[in-house]
Protein backbone atom coordinates (compact mmCIF):
# COMPACT_ATOMS: atom_id res chain seq x y z
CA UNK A 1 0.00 0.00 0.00
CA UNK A 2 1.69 3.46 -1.30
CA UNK A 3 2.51 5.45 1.62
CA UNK A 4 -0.12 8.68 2.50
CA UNK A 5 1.08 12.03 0.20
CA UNK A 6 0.43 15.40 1.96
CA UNK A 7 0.34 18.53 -0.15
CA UNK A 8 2.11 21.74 2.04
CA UNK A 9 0.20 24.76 1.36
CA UNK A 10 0.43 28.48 3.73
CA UNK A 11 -1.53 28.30 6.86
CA UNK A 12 -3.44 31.20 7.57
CA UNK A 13 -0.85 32.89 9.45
CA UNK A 14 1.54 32.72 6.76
CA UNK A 15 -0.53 34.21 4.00
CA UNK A 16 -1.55 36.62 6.68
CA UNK A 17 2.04 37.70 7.34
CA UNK A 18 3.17 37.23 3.70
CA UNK A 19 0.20 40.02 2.90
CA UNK A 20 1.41 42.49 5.58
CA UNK A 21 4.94 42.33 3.99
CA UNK A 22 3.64 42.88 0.57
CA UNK A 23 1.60 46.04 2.32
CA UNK A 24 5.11 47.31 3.87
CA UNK A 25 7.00 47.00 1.03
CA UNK A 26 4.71 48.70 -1.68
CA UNK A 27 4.17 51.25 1.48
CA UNK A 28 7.66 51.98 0.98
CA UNK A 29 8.14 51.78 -2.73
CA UNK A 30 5.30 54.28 -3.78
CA UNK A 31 7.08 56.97 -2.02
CA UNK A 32 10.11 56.74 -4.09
CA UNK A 33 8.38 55.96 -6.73
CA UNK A 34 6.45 59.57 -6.32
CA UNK A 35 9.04 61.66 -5.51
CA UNK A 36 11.16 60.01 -8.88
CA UNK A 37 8.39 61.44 -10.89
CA UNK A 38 8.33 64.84 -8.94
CA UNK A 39 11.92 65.31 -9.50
CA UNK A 40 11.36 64.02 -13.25
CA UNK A 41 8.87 66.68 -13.48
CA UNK A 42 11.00 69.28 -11.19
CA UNK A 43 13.64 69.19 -14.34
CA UNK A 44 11.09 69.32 -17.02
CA UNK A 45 9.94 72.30 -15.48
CA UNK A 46 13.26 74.10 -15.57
CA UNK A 47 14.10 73.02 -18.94
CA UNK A 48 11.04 75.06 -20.07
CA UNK A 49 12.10 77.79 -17.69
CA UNK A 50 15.58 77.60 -19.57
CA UNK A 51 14.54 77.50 -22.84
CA UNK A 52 12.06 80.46 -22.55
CA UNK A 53 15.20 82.52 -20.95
CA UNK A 54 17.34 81.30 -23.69
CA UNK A 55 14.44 82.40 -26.81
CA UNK A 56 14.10 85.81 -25.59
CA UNK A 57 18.02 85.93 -25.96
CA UNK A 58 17.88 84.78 -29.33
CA UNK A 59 14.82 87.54 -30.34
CA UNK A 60 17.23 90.07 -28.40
CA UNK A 61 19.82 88.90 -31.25
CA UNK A 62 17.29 88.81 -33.87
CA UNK A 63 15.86 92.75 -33.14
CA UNK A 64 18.62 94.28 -30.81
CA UNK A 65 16.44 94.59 -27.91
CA UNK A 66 13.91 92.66 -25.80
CA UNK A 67 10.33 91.99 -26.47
CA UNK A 68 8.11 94.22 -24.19
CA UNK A 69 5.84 93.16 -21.78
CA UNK A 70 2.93 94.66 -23.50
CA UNK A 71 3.30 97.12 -26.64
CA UNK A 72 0.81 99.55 -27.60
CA UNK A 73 2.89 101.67 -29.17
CA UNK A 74 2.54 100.82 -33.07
CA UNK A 75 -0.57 99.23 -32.09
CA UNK A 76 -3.11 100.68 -29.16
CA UNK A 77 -5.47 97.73 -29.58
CA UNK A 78 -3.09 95.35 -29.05
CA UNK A 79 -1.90 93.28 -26.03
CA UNK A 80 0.05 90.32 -27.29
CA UNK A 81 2.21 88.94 -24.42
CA UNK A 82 5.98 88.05 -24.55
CA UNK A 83 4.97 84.79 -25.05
CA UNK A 84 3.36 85.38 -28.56
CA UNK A 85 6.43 87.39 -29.57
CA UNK A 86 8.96 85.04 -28.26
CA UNK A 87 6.71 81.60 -30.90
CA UNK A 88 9.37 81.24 -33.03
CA UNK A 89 12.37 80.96 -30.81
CA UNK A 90 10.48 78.14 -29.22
CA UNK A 91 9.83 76.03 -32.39
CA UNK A 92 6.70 77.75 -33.08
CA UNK A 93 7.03 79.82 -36.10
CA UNK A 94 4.08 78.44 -38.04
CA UNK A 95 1.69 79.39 -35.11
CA UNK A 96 3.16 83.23 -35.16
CA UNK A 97 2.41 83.58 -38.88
CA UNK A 98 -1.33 83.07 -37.82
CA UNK A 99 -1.01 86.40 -35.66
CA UNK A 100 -1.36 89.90 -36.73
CA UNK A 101 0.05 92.19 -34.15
CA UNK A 102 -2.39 94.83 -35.45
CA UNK A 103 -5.40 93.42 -33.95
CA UNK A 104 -5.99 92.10 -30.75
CA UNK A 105 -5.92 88.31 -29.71
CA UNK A 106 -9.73 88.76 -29.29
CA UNK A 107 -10.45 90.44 -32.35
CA UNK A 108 -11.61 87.79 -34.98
CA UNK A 109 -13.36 90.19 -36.77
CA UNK A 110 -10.27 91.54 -38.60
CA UNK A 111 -8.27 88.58 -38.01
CA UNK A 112 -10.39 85.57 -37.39
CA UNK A 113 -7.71 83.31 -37.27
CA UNK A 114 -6.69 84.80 -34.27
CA UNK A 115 -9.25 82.53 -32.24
CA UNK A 116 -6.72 79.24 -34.19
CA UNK A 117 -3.84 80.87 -31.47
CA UNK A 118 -5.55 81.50 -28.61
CA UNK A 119 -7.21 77.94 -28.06
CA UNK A 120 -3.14 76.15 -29.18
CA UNK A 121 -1.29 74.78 -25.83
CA UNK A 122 1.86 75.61 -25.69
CA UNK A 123 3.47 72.41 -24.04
CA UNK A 124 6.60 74.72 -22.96
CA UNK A 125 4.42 77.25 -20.87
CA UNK A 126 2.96 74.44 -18.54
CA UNK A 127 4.54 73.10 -15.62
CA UNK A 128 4.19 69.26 -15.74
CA UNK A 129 3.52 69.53 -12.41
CA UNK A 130 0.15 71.49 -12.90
CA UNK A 131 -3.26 70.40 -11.73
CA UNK A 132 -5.40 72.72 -13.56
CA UNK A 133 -3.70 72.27 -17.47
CA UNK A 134 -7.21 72.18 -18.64
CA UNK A 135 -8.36 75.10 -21.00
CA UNK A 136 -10.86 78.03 -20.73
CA UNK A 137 -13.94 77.41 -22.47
CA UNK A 138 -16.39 79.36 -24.14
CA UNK A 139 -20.22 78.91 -25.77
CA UNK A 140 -20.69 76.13 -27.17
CA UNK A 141 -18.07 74.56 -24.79
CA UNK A 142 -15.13 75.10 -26.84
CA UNK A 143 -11.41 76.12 -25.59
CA UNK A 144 -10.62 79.39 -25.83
CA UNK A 145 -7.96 79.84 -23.95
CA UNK A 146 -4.72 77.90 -22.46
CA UNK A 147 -3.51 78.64 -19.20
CA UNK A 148 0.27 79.98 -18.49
CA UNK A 149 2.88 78.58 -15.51
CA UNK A 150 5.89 81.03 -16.12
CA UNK A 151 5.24 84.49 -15.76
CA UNK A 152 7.49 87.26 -17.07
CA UNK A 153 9.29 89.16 -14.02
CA UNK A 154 7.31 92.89 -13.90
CA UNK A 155 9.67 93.88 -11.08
CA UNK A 156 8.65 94.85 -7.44
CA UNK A 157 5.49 96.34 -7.53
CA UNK A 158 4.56 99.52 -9.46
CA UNK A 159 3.66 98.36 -13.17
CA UNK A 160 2.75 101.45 -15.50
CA UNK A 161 0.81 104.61 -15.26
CA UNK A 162 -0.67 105.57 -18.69
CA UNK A 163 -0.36 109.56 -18.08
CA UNK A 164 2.84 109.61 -17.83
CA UNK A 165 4.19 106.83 -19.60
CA UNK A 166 6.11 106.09 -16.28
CA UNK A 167 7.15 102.16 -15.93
CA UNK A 168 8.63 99.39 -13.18
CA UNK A 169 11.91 98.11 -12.04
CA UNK A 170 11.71 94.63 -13.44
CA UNK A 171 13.09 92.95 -16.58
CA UNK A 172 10.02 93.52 -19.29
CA UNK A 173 8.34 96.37 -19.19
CA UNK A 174 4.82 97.84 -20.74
CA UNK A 175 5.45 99.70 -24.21
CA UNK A 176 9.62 99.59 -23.57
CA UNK A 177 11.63 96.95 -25.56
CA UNK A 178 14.96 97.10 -23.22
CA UNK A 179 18.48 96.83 -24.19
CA UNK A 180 20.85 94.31 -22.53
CA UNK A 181 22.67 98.00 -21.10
CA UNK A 182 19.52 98.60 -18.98
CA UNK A 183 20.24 95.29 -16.74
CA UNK A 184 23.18 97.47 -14.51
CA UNK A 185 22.44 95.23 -11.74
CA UNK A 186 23.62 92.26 -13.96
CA UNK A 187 21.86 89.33 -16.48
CA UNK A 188 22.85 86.76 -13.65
CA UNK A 189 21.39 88.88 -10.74
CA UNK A 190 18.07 89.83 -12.42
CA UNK A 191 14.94 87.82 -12.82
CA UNK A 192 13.61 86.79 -16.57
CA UNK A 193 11.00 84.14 -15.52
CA UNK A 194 9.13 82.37 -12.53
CA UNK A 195 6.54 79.90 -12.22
CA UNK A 196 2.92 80.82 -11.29
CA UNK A 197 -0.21 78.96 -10.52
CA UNK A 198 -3.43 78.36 -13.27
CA UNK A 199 -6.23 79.37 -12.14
CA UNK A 200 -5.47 81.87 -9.97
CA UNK A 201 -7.17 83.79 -7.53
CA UNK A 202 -7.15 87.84 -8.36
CA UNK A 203 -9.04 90.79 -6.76
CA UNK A 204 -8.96 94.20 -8.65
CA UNK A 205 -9.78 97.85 -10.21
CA UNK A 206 -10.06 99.17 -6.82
CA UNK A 207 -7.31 102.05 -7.50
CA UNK A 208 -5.70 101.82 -4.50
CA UNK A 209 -2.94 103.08 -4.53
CA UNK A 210 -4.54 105.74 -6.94
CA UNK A 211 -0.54 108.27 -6.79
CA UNK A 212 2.68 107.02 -8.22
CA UNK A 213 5.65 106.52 -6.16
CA UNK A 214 3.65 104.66 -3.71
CA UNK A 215 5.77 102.66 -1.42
CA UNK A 216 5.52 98.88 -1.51
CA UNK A 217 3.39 97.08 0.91
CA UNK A 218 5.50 95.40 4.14
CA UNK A 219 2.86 92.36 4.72
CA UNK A 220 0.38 90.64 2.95
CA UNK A 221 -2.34 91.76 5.45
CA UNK A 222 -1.57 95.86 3.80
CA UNK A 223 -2.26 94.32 0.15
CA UNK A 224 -5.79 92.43 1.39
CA UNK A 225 -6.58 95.98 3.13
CA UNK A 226 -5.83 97.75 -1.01
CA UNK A 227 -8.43 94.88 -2.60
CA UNK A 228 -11.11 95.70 -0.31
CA UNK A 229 -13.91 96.01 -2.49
CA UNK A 230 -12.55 94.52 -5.80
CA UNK A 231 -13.54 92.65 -8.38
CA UNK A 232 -12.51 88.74 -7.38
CA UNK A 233 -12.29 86.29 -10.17
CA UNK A 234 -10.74 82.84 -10.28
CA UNK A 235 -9.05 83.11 -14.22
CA UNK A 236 -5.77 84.71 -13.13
CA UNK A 237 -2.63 83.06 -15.51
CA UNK A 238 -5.91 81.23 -17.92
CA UNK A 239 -4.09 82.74 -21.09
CA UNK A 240 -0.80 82.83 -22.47
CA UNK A 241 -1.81 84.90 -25.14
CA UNK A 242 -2.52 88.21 -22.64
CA UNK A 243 0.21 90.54 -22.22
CA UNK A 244 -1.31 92.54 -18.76
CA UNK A 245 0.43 91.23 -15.34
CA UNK A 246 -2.43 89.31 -13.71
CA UNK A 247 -2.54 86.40 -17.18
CA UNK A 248 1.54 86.39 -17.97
CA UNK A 249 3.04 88.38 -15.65
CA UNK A 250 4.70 88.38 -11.64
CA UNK A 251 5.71 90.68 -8.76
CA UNK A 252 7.98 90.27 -6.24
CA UNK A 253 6.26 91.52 -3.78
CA UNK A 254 6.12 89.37 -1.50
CA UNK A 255 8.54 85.76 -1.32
CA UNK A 256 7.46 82.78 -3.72
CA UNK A 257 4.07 80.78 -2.23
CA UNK A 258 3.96 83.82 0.21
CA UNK A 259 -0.03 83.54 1.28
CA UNK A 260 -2.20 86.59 0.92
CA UNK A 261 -5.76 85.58 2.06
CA UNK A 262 -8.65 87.57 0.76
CA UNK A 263 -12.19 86.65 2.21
CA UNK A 264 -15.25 86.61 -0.73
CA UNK A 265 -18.26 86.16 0.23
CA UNK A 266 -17.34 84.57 3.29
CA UNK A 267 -14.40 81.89 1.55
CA UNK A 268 -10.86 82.46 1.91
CA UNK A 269 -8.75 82.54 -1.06
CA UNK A 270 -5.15 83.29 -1.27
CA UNK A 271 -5.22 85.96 -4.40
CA UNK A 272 -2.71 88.30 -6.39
CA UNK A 273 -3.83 92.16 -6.11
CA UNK A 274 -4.01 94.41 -9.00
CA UNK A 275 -4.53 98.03 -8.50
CA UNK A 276 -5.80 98.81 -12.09
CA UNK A 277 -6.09 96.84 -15.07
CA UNK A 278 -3.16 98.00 -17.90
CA UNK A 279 -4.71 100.38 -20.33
CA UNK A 280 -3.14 103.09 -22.34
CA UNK A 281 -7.37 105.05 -21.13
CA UNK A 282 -6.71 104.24 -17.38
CA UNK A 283 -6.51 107.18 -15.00
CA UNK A 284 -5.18 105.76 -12.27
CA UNK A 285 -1.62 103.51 -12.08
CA UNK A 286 -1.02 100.06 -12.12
CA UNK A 287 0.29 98.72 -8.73
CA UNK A 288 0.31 94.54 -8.33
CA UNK A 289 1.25 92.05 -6.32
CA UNK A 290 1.37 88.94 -8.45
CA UNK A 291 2.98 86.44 -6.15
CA UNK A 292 5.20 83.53 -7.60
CA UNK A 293 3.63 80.00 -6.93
CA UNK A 294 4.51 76.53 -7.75
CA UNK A 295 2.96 73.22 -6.93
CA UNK A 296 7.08 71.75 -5.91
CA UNK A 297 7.02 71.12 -2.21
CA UNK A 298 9.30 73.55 -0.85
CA UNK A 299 10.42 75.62 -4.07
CA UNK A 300 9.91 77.83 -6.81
CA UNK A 301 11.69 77.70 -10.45
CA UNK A 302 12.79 80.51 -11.75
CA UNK A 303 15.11 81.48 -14.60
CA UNK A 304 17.46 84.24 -15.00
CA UNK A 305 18.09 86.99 -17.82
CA UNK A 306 21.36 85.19 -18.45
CA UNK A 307 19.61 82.17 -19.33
CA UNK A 308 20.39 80.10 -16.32
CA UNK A 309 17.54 78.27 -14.06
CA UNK A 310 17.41 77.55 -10.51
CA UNK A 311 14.99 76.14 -7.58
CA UNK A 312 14.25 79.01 -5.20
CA UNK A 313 12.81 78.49 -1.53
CA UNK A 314 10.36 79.30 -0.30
CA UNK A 315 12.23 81.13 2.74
CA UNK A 316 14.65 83.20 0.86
CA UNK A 317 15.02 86.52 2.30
CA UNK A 318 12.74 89.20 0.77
CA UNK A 319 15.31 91.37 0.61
CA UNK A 320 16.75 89.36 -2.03
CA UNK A 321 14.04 88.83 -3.65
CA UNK A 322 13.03 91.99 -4.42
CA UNK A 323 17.10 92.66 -5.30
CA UNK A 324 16.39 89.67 -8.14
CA UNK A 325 13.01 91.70 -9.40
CA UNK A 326 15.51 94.75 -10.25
CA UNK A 327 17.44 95.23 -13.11
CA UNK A 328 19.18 98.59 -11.73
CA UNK A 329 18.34 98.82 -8.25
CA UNK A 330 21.56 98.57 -7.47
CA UNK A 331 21.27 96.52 -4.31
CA UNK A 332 24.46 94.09 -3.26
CA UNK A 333 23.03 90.89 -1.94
CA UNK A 334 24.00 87.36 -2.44
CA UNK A 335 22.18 85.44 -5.15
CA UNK A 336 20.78 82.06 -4.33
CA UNK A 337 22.59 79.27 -5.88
């Protein structure tokens, strides 16, 4: 008679313990495995930041000066941002031939294939690390409009003032193409570029400050007392094609991710302030605080007019800070490395 054969199998405690092991390990892989793709996403995000700083080098080479922030000059209608002017240095030639500079980017009466540009994403303007990417829509439903991570650096806080022509401190200014000579404080010490949030939070027109030469505000809590009775909206940085600070533009106000809570209608929201919309009509000046954001734990990107990138965090001094926003403030501080 053939001797009894037992199959072994896992007892209950075994699989049990097997299972939690499993748990621990995938516990600790998923981690890694998240902050791989963060950092993968981290140097995506200052290769666009680089190559944007390196194209408005090459239109500086091109037409001997830098594109402005906004220019009315040969064109009142117009407000084409840096971004549109800056297409073809980014491998986008054949969507700048659809623009004519004449018009507006809303004006598809004389140049209906304006509304072609608007609704294109630009793949270098978003941060892969954005959680709003998705586009602006309009009746029926259709994108109109792409949103914008990297904002163009508008200086410290005063933007323009239409009566007197009078403009900021920062690298790209409204209706003044600058000359590499205007950057006294340095190409490496000034800067060209930062990231910014989609979909951001904004409060303004409430002309305050309504003078020029109005000092810059020492808290966030002095900005939230200037948008008291503003117009809040939830599309700031919605559209790359928009030349005016609040859509493709930043301050440095106040530090990267720097907080500035606004209550509406009884919800907090952390905003940017703008005293008066651009306009060559407006009466009153332009004062904003559009605060660099980022969805990187801890940091900022930001490129420089010299072309080079760099994490900034989120503690740096604001005395530096505001030294970076310059181009000829003449301040002597230590650059972040």
């Amino acid at each position: 008679m053939a001797p009894a054969r037992f199959r072994t199998a896992f007892t209950l405690v075994e699989l049990l313990v097997v299972i939690a092991i499993i748990g621990v390990l995938v516990a600790l892989l998923l981690p890694a495995v998240q902050a791989a793709r963060e950092a993968a996403r981290r140097s995506q995000c200052t290769n666009n930041l680089r190559q944007m700083s390196m194209a408005t080098h090459n239109y500086m080479g091109a037409y001997k000066r830098l594109p402005a922030a906004a220019d009315w000059k040969t064109s009142p209608s117009a407000n084409w941002s840096l971004h549109a002017r800056i297409l073809p240095f980014i491998e986008e030639l054949n969507l700048q031939n659809l623009i004519d500079f004449r018009y507006n980017y809303s004006d598809t009466v004389n140049a209906p294939q304006h509304m072609e540009v608007t609704k294109m994403p630009i793949p270098t303007y978003i941060c892969p690390s954005e959680i709003k990417s998705e586009p602006r829509v309009g009746a029926p439903g259709k994108p109109t409009h792409f949103p914008v991570n990297y904002g163009i650096n508008y200086g410290r806080w005063f933007i323009f003032d239409a009566k007197t022509n009078e403009t900021g401190d920062g690298a790209f200014l409204v209706n003044k193409p600058l000359k590499e000579q205007a950057f006294r404080d340095g190409l490496s010490k000034t800067l060209a570029f930062s990231e910014v949030k989609a979909y951001q939070a904004i409060v303004r027109n409430t002309d305050k400050p309504d003078t020029l030469n109005a000092p810059l505000p020492d808290s966030p809590a002095a900005v939230v007392a200037l948008a008291a009775g503003g117009t809040f909206a939830e599309t700031g940085h919605t559209e790359w094609v928009d030349g005016k600070i609040h859509e493709t533009g930043f301050t440095t106000t106040f530090t990267p991710n720097t907080e500035v809570i606004y209550d509406n209608a009884g919800t907090p929201y952390d905003v940017n302030f703008i005293s008066r919309g651009e306009s060559l009509t407006a009466t009153k000046p332009t004062y904003a605080a559009v605060t660099a954001r980022s969805h990187h734990a801890g940091v900022t990107n930001a490129a420089m007019m010299d072309g080079s990138a760099r994490a900034v965090a989120n503690d740096i001094s604001l005395e530096v800070w505001r030294a970076m926003g310059t181009r000829a403030g003449g301040e002597s501080v230590q650059m972040p490395q």
